[in-house]
Protein backbone atom coordinates (compact mmCIF):
# COMPACT_ATOMS: atom_id res chain seq x y z
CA UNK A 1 -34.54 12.06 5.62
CA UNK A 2 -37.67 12.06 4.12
CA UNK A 3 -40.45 14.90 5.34
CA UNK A 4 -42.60 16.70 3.78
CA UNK A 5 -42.05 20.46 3.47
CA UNK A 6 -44.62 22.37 5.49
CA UNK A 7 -45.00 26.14 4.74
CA UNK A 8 -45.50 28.72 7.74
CA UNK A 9 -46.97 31.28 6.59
CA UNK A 10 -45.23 33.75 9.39
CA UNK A 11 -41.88 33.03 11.28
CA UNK A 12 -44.19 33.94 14.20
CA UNK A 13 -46.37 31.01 14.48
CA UNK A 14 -44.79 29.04 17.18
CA UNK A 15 -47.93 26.31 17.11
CA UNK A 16 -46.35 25.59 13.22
CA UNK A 17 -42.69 25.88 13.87
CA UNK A 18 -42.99 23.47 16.77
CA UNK A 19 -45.46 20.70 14.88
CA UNK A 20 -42.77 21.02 11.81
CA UNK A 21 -39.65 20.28 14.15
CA UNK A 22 -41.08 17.15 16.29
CA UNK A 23 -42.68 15.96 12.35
CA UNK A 24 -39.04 16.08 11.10
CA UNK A 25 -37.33 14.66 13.81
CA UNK A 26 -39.71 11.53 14.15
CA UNK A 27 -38.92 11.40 10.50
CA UNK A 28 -35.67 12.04 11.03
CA UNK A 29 -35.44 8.24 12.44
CA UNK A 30 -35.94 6.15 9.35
CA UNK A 31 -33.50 5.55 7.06
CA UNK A 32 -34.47 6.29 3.16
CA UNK A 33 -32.42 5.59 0.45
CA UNK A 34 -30.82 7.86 -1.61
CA UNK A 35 -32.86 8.52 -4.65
CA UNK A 36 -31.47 6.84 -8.23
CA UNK A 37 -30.74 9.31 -10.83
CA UNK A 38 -33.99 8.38 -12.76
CA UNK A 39 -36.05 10.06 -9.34
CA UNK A 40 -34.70 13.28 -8.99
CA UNK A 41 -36.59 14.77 -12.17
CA UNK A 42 -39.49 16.63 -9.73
CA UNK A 43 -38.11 15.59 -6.32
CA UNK A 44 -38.05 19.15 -5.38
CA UNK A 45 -41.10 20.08 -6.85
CA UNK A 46 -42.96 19.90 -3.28
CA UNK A 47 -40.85 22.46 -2.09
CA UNK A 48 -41.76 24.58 -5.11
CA UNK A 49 -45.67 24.01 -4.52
CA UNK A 50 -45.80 25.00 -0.78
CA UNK A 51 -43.39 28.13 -1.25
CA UNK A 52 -45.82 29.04 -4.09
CA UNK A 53 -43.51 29.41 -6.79
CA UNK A 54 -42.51 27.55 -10.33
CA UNK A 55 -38.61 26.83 -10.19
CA UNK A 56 -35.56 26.62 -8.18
CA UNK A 57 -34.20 30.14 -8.89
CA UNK A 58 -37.53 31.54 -7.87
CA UNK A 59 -37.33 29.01 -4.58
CA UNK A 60 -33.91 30.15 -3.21
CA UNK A 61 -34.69 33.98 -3.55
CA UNK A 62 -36.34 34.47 -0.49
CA UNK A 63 -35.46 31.18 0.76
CA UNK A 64 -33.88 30.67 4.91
CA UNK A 65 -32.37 27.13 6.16
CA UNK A 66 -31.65 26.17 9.68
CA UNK A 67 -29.97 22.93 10.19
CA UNK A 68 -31.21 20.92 12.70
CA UNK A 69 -28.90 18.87 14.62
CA UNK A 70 -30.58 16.56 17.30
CA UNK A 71 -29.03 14.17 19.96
CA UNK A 72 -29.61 12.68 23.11
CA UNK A 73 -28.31 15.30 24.90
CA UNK A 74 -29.12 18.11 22.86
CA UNK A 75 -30.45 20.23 19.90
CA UNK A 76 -28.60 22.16 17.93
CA UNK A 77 -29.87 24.80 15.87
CA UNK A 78 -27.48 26.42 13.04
CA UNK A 79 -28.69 29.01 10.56
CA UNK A 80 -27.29 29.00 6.95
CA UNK A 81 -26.73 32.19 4.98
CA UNK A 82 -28.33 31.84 1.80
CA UNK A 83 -26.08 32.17 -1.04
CA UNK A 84 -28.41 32.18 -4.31
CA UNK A 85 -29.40 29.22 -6.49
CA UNK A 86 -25.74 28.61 -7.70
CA UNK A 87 -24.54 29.22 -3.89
CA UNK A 88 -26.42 26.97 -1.85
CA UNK A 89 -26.36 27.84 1.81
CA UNK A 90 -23.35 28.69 3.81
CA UNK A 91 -23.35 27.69 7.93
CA UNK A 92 -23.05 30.18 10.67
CA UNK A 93 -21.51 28.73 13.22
CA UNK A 94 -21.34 31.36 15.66
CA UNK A 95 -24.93 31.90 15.35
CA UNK A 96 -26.14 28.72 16.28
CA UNK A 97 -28.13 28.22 19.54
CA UNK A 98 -27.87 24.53 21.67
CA UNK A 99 -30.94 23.31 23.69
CA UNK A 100 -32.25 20.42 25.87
CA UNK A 101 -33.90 18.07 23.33
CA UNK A 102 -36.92 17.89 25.31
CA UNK A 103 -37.81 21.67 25.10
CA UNK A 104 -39.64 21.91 21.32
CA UNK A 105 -41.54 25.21 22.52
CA UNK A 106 -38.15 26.42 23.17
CA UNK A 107 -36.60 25.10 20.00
CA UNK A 108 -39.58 26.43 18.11
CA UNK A 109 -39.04 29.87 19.39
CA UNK A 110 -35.12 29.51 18.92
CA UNK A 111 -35.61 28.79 15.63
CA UNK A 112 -38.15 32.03 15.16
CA UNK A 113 -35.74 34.20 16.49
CA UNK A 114 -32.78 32.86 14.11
CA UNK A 115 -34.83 33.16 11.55
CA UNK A 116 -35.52 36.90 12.12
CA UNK A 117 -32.61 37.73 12.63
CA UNK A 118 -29.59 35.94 11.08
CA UNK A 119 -31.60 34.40 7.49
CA UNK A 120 -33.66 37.41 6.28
């Protein structure tokens, strides 16, 4: 998937956190190739410019994931534990919180609340 990251500035601005979802999931529709090894020198740097800071390390410090699983007869929302720059994330299953797909406010608040609670 190819989206570009979009920084909120509080995980209380619903308006953001729903216009970011339906953005990625429209994206979430065309298929992109994976990059060749020659592209991945700066492919994160986007991520690095709207989270305001210089390198990867610096990135995954303060850094929360959901993963975002969408259907036709659902949305699933999954928050990953964030295990440092040399960790990665790590799912939490029994955290996760399943939705109709039509119901973005919904999903945009579900997504507020996991990120309060389970990826600070």
């Amino acid at each position: 998937m190819e989206v570009d990251p979009i920084r909120v500035n509080e995980p209380t601005d619903n308006v953001a956190i729903r216009n970011g979802l339906i953005k990625a999931l429209e994206g979430s529709q065309r298929i992109v190739p994976h990059p060749s090894q020659d592209q991945w020198t700066g492919f994160f740097k986007p991520f690095h410019d709207a989270a305001g800071v210089r390198s990867f390390k610096a990135f995954m410090k303060n850094a929360r994931c959901i993963y975002i699983d969408a259907a036709d007869d659902h949305i699933r929302l999954t928050p990953l534990r964030n295990l440092g720059a040399r960790g990665g994330f790590e799912e939490m299953a029994d955290a996760a919180i399943s939705m109709s797909p039509g119901d973005m406010d919904g999903a945009a608040f579900a997504i507020q609340k996991l990120l309060t609670e389970n990826c600070s």
